[in-house]
PDB file of N, CA and C in Angstrom:
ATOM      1  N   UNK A   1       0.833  -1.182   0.000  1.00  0.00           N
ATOM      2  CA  UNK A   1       0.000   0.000   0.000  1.00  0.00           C
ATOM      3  C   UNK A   1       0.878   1.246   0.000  1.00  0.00           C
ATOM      4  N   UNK A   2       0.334   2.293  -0.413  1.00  0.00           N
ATOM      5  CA  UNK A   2       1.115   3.694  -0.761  1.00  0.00           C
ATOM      6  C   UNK A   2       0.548   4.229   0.543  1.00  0.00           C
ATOM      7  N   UNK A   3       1.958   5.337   1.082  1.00  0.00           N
ATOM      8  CA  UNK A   3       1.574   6.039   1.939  1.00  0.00           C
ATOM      9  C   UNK A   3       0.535   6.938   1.598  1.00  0.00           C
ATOM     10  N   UNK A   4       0.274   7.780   0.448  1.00  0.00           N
ATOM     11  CA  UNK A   4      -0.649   9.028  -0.253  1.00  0.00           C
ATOM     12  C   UNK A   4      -2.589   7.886   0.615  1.00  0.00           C
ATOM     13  N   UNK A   5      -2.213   6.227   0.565  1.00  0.00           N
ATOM     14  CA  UNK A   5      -3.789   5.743   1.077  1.00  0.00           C
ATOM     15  C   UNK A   5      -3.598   6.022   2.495  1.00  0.00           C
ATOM     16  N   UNK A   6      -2.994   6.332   3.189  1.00  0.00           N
ATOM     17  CA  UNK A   6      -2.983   5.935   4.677  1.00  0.00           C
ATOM     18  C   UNK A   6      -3.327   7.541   5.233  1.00  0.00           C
ATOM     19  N   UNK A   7      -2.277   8.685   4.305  1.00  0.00           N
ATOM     20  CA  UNK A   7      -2.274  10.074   4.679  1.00  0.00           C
ATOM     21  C   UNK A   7      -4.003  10.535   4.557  1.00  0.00           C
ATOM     22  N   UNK A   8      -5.072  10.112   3.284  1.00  0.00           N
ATOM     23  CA  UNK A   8      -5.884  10.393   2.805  1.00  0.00           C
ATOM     24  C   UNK A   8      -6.809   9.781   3.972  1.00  0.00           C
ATOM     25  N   UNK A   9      -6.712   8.797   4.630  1.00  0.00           N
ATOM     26  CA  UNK A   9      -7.843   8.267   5.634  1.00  0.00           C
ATOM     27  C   UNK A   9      -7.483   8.812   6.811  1.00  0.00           C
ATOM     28  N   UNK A  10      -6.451   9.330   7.390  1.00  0.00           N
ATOM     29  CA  UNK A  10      -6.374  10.101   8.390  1.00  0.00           C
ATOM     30  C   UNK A  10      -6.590  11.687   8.233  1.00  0.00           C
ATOM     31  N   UNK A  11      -5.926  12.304   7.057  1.00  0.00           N
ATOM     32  CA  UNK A  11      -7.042  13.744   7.120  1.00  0.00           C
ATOM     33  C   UNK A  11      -8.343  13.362   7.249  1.00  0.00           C
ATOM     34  N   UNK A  12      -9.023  12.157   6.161  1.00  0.00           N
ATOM     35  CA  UNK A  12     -10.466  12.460   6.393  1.00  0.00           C
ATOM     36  C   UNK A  12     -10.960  11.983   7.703  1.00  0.00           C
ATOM     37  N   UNK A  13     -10.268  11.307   9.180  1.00  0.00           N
ATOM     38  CA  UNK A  13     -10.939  10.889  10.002  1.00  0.00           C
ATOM     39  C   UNK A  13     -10.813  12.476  11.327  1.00  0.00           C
ATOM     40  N   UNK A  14      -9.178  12.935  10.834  1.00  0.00           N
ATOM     41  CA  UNK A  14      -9.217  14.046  11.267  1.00  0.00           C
ATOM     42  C   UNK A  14      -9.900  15.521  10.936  1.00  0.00           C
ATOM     43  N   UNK A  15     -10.539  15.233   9.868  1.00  0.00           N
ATOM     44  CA  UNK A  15     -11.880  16.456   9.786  1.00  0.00           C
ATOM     45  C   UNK A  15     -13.136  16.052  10.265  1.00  0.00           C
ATOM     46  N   UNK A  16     -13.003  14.661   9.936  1.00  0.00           N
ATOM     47  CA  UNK A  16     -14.320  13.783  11.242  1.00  0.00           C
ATOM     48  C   UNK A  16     -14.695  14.778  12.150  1.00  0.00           C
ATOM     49  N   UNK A  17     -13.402  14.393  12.992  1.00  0.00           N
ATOM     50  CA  UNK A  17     -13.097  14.645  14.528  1.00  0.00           C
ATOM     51  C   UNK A  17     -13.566  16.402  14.443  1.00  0.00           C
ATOM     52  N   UNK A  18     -13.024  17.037  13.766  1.00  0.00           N
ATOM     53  CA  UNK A  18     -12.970  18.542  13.446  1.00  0.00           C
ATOM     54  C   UNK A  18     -14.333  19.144  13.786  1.00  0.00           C
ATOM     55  N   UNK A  19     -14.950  18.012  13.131  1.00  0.00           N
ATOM     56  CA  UNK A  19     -16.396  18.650  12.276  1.00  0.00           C
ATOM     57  C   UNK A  19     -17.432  18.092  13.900  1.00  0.00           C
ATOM     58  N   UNK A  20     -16.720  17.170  14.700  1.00  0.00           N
ATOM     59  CA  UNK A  20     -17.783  16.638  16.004  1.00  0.00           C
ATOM     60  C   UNK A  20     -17.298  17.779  17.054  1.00  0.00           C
ATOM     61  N   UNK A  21     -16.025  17.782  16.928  1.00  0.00           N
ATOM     62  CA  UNK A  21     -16.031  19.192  18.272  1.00  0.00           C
ATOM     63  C   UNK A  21     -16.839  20.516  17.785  1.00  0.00           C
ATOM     64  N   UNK A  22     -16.837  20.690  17.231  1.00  0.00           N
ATOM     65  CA  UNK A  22     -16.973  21.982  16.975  1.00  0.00           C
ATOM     66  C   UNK A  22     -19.040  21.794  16.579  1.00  0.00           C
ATOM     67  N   UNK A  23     -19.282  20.884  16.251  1.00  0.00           N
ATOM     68  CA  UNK A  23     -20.853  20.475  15.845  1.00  0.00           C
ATOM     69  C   UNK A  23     -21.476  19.956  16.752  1.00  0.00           C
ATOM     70  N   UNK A  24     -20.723  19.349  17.369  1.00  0.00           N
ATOM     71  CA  UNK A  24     -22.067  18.681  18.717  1.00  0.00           C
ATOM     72  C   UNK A  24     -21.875  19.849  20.104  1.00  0.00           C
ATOM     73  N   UNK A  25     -22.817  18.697  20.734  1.00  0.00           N
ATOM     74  CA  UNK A  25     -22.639  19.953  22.140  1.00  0.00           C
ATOM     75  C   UNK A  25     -22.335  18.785  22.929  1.00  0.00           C
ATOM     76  N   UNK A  26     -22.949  17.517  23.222  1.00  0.00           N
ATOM     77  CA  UNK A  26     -22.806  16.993  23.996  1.00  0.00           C
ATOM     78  C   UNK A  26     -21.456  16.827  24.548  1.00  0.00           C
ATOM     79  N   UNK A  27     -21.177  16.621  25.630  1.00  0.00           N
ATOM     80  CA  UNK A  27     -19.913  16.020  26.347  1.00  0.00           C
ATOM     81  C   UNK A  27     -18.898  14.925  26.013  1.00  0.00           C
ATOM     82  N   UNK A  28     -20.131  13.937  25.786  1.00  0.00           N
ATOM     83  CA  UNK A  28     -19.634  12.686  25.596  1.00  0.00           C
ATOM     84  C   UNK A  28     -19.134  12.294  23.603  1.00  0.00           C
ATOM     85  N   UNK A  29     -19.892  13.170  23.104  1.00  0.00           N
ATOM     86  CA  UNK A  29     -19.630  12.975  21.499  1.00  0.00           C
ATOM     87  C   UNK A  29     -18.222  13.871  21.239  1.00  0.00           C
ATOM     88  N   UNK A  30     -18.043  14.913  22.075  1.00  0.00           N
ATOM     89  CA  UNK A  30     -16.714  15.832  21.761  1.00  0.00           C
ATOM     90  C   UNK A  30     -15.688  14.974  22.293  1.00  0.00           C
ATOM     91  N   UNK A  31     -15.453  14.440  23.506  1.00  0.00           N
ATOM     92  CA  UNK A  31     -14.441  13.555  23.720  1.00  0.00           C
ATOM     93  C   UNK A  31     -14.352  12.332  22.526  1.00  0.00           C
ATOM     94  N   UNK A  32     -15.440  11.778  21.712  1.00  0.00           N
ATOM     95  CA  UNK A  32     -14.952  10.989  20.810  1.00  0.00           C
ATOM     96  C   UNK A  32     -14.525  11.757  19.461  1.00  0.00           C
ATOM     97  N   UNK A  33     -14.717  12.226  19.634  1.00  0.00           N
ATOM     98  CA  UNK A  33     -14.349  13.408  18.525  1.00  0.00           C
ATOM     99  C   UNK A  33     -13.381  13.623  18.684  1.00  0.00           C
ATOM    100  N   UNK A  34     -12.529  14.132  19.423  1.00  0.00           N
ATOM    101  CA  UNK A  34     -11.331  14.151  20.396  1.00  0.00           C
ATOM    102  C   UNK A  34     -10.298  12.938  20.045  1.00  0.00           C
ATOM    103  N   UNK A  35     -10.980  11.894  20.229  1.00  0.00           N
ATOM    104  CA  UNK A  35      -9.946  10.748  20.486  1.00  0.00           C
ATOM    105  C   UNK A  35      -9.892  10.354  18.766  1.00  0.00           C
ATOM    106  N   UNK A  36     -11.017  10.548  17.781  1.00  0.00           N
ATOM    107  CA  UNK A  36     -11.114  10.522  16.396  1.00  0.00           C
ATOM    108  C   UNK A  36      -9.806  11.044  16.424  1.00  0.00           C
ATOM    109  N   UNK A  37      -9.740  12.690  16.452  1.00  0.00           N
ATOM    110  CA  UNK A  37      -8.676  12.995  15.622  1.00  0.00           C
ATOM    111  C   UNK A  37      -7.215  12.759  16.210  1.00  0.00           C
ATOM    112  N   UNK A  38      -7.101  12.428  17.649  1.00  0.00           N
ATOM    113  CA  UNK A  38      -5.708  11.789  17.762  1.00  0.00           C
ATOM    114  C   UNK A  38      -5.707  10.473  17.203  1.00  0.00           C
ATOM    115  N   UNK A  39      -6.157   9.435  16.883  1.00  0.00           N
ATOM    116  CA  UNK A  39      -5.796   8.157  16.439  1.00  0.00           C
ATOM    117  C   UNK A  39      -5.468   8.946  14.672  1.00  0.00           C
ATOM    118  N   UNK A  40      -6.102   9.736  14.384  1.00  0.00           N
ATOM    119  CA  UNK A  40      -5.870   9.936  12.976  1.00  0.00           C
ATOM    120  C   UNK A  40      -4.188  10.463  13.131  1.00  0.00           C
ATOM    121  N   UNK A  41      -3.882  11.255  14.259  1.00  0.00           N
ATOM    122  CA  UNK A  41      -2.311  11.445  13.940  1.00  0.00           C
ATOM    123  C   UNK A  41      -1.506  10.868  14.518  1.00  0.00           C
ATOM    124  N   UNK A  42      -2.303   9.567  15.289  1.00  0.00           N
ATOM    125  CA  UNK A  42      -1.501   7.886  15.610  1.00  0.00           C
ATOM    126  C   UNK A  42      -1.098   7.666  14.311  1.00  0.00           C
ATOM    127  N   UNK A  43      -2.106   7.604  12.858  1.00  0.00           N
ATOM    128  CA  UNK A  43      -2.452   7.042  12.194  1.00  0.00           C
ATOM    129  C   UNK A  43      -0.929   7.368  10.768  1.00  0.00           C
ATOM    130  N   UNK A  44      -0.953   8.897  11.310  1.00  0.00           N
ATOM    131  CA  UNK A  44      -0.076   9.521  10.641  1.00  0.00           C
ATOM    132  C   UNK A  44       1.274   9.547  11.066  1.00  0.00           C
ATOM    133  N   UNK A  45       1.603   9.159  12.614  1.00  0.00           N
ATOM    134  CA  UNK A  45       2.874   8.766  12.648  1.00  0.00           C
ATOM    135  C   UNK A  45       3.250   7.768  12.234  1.00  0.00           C
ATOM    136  N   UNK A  46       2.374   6.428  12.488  1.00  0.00           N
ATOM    137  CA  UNK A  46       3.086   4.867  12.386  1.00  0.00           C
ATOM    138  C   UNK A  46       2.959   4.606  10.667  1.00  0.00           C
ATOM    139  N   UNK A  47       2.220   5.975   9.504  1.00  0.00           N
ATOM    140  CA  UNK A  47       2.595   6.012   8.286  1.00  0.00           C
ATOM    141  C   UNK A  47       3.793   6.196   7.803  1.00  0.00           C
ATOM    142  N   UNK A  48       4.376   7.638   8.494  1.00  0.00           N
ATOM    143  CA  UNK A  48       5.537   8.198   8.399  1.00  0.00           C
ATOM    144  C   UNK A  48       6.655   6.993   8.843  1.00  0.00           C
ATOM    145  N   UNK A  49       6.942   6.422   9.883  1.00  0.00           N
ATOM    146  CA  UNK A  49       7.655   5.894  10.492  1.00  0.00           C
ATOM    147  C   UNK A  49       8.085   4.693   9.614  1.00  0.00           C
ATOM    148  N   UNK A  50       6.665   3.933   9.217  1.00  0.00           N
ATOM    149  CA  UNK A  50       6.911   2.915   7.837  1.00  0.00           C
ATOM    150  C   UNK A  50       7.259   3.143   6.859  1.00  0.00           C
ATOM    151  N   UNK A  51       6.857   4.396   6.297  1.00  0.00           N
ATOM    152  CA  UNK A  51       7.571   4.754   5.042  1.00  0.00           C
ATOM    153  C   UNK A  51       9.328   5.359   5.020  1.00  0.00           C
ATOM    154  N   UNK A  52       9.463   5.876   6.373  1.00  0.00           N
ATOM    155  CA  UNK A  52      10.854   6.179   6.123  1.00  0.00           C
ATOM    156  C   UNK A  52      11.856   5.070   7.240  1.00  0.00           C
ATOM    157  N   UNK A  53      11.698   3.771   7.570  1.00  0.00           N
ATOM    158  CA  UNK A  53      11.739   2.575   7.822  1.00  0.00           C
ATOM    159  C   UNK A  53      12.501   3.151   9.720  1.00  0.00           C
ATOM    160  N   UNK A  54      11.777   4.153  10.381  1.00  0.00           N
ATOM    161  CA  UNK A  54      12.324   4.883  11.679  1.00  0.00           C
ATOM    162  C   UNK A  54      11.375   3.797  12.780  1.00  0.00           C
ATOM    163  N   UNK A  55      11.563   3.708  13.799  1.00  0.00           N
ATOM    164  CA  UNK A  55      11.080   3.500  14.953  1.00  0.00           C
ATOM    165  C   UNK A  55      10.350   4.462  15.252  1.00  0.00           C
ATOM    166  N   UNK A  56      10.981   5.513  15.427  1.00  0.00           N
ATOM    167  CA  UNK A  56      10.831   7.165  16.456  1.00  0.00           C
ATOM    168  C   UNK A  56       8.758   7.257  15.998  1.00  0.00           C
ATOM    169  N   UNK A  57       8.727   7.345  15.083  1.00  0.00           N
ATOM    170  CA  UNK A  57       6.804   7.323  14.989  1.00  0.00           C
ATOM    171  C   UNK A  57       5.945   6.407  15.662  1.00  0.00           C
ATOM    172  N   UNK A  58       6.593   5.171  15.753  1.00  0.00           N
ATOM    173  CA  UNK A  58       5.580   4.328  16.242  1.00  0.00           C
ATOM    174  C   UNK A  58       5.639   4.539  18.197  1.00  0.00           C
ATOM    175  N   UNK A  59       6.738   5.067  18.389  1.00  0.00           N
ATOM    176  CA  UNK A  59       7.415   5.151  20.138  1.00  0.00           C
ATOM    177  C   UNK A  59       6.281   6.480  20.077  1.00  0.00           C
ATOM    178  N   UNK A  60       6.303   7.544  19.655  1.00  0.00           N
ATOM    179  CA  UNK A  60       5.253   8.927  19.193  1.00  0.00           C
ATOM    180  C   UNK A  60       3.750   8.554  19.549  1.00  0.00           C
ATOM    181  N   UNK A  61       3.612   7.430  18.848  1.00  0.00           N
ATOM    182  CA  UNK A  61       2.612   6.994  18.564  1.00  0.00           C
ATOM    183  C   UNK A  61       1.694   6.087  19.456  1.00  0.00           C
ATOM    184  N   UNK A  62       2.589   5.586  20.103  1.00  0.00           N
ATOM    185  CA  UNK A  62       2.365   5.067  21.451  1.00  0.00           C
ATOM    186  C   UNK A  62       2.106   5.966  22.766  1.00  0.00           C
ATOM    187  N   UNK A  63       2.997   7.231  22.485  1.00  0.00           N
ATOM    188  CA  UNK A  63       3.206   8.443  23.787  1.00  0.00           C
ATOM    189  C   UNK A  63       1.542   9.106  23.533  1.00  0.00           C
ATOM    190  N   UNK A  64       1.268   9.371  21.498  1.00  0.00           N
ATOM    191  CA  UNK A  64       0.118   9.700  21.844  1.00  0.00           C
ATOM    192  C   UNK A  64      -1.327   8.835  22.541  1.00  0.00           C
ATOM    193  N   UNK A  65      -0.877   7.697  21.914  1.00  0.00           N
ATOM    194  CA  UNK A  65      -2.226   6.393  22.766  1.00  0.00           C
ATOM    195  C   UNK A  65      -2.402   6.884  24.334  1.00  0.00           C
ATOM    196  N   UNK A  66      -1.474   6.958  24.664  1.00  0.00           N
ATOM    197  CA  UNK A  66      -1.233   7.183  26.772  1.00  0.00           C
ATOM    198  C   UNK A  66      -1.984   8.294  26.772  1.00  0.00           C
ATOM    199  N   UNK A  67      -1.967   9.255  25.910  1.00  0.00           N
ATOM    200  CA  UNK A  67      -2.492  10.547  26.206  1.00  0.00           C
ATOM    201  C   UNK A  67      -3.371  10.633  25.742  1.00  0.00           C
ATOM    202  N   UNK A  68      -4.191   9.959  25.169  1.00  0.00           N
ATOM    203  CA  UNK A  68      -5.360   9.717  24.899  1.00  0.00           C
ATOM    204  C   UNK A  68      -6.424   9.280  26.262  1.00  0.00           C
ATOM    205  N   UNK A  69      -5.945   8.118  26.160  1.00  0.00           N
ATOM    206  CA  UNK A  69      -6.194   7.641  27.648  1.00  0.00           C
ATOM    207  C   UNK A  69      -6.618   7.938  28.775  1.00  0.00           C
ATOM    208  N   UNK A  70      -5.118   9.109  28.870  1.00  0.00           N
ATOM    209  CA  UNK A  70      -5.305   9.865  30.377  1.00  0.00           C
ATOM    210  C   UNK A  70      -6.367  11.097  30.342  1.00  0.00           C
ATOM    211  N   UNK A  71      -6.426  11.388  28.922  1.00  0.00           N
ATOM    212  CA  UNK A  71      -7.373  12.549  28.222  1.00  0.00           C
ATOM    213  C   UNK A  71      -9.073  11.845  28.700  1.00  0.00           C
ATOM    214  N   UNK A  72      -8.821  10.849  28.009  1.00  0.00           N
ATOM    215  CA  UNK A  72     -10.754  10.181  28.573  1.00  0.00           C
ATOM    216  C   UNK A  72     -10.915   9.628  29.651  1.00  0.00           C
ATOM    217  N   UNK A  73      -9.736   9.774  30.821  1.00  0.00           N
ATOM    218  CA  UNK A  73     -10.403   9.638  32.005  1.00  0.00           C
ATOM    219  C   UNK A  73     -10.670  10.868  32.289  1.00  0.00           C
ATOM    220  N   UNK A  74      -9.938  12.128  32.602  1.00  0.00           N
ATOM    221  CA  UNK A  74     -10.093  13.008  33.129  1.00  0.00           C
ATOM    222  C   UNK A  74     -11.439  13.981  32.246  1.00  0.00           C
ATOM    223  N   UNK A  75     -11.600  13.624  31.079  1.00  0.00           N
ATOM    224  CA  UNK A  75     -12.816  14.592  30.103  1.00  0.00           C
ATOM    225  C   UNK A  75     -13.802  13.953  30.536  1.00  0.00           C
ATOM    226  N   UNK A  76     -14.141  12.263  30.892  1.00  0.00           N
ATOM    227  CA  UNK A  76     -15.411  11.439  31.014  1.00  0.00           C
ATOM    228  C   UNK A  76     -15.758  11.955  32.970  1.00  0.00           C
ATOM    229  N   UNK A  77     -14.606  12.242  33.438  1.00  0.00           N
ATOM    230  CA  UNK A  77     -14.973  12.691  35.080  1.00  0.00           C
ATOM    231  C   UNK A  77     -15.556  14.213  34.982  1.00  0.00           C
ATOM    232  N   UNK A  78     -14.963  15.469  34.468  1.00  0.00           N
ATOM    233  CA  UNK A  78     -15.608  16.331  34.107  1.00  0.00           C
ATOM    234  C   UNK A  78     -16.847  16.215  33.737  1.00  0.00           C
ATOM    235  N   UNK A  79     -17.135  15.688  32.581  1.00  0.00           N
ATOM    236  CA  UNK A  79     -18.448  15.349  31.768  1.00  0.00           C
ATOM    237  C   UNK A  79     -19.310  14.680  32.950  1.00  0.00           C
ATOM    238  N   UNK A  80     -19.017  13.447  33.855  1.00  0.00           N
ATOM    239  CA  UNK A  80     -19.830  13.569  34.894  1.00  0.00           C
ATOM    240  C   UNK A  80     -20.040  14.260  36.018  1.00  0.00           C
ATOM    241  N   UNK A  81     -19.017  15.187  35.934  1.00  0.00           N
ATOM    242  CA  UNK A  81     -19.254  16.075  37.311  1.00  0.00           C
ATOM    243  C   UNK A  81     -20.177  17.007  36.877  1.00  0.00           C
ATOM    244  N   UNK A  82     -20.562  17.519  35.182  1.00  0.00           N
ATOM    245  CA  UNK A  82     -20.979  18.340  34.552  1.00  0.00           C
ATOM    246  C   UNK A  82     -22.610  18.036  35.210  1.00  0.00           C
ATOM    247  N   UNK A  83     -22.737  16.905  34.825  1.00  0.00           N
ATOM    248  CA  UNK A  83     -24.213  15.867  34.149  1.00  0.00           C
ATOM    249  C   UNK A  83     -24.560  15.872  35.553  1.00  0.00           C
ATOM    250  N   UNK A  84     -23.823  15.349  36.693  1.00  0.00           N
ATOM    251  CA  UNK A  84     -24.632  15.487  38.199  1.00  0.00           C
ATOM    252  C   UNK A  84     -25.001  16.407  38.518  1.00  0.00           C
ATOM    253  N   UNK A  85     -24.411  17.531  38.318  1.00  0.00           N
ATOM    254  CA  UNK A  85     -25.140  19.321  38.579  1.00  0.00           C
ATOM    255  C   UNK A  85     -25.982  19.942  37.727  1.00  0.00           C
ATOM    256  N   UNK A  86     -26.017  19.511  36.407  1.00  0.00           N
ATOM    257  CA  UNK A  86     -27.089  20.017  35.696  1.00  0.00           C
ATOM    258  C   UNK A  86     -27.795  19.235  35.131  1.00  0.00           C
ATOM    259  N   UNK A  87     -27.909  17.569  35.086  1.00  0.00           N
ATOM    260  CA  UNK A  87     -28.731  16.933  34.756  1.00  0.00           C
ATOM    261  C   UNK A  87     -28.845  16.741  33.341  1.00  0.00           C
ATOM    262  N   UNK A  88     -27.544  17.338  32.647  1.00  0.00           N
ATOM    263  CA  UNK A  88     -27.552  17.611  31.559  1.00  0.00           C
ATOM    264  C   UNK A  88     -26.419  17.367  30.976  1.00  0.00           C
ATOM    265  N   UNK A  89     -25.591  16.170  29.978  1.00  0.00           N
ATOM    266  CA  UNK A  89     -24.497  16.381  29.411  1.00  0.00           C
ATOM    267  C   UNK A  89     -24.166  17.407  28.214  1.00  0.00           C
ATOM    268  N   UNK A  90     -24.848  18.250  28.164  1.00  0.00           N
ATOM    269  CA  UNK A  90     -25.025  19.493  27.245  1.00  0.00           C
ATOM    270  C   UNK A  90     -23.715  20.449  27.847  1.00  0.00           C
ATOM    271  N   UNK A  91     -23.516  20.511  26.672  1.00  0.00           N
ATOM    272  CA  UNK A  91     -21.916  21.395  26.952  1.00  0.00           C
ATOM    273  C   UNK A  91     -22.375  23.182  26.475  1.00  0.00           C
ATOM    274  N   UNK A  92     -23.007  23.469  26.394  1.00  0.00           N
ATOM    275  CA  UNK A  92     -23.862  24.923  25.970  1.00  0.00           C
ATOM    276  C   UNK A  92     -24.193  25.681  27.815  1.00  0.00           C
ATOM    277  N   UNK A  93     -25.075  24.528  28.772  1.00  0.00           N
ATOM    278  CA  UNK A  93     -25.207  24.903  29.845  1.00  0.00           C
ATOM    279  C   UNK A  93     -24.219  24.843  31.426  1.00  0.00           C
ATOM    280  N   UNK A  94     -22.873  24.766  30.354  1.00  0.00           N
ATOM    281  CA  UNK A  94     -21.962  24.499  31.097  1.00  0.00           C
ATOM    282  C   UNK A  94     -21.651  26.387  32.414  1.00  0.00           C
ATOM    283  N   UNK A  95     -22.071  27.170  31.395  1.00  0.00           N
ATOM    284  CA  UNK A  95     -21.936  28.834  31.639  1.00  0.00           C
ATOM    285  C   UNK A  95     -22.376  29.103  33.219  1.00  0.00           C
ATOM    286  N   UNK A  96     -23.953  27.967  33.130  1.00  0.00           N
ATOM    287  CA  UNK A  96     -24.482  28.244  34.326  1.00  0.00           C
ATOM    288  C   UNK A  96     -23.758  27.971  35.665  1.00  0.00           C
ATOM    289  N   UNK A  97     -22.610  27.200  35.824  1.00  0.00           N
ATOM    290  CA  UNK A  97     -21.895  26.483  36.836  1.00  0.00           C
ATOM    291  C   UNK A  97     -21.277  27.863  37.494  1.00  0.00           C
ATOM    292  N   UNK A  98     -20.964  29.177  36.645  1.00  0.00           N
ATOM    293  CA  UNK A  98     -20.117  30.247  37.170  1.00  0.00           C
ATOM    294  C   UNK A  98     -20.669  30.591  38.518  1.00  0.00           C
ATOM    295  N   UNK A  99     -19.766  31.121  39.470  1.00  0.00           N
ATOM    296  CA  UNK A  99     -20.206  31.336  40.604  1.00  0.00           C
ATOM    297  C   UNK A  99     -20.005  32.769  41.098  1.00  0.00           C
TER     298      UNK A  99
END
């Protein structure tokens, strides 16, 4: 397979991702949205790394997985700390929390 197939499915999963943060409201759809567009530039290191025959992308690529990770525990605890106070995973009525 040519790298030009691998680059082409990760822009398009990373405008996915683009198009859910910025389009939804919910909590829980922006964190996948979120994790969409980092696997797309998982997707784009362990391309790079194969095509120019390096390690260093896939080790990248791994550092980003962890941080993914640590990203959807701490966004899914927010998102429920959100949802217990307003009954609502709606990220629009987040404003009301100001004190």
């Amino acid at each position: 397979m040519d790298i030009n197939q691998f680059l082409i499915l990760s822009a398009f999963l990373f405008c996915v991702g683009i198009y859910g943060v910025l389009a939804r409201r919910n909590g829980v759809l922006v964190l996948m949205s979120i994790e969409l567009m980092l696997n797309a530039v998982s997707i784009n290191l362990i391309a790079f790394s194969a095509f120019g025959r390096e390690v260093a992308g896939q080790v990248f690529a791994l550092f980003v997985i962890t941080i993914a990770a640590a990203e959807v525990g701490v966004g899914l605890a927010i998102v429920l700390l959100i949802y217990r106070n307003l009954s609502s995973p709606d990220l629009d009525e987040v404003d009301q929390l100001k004190g």
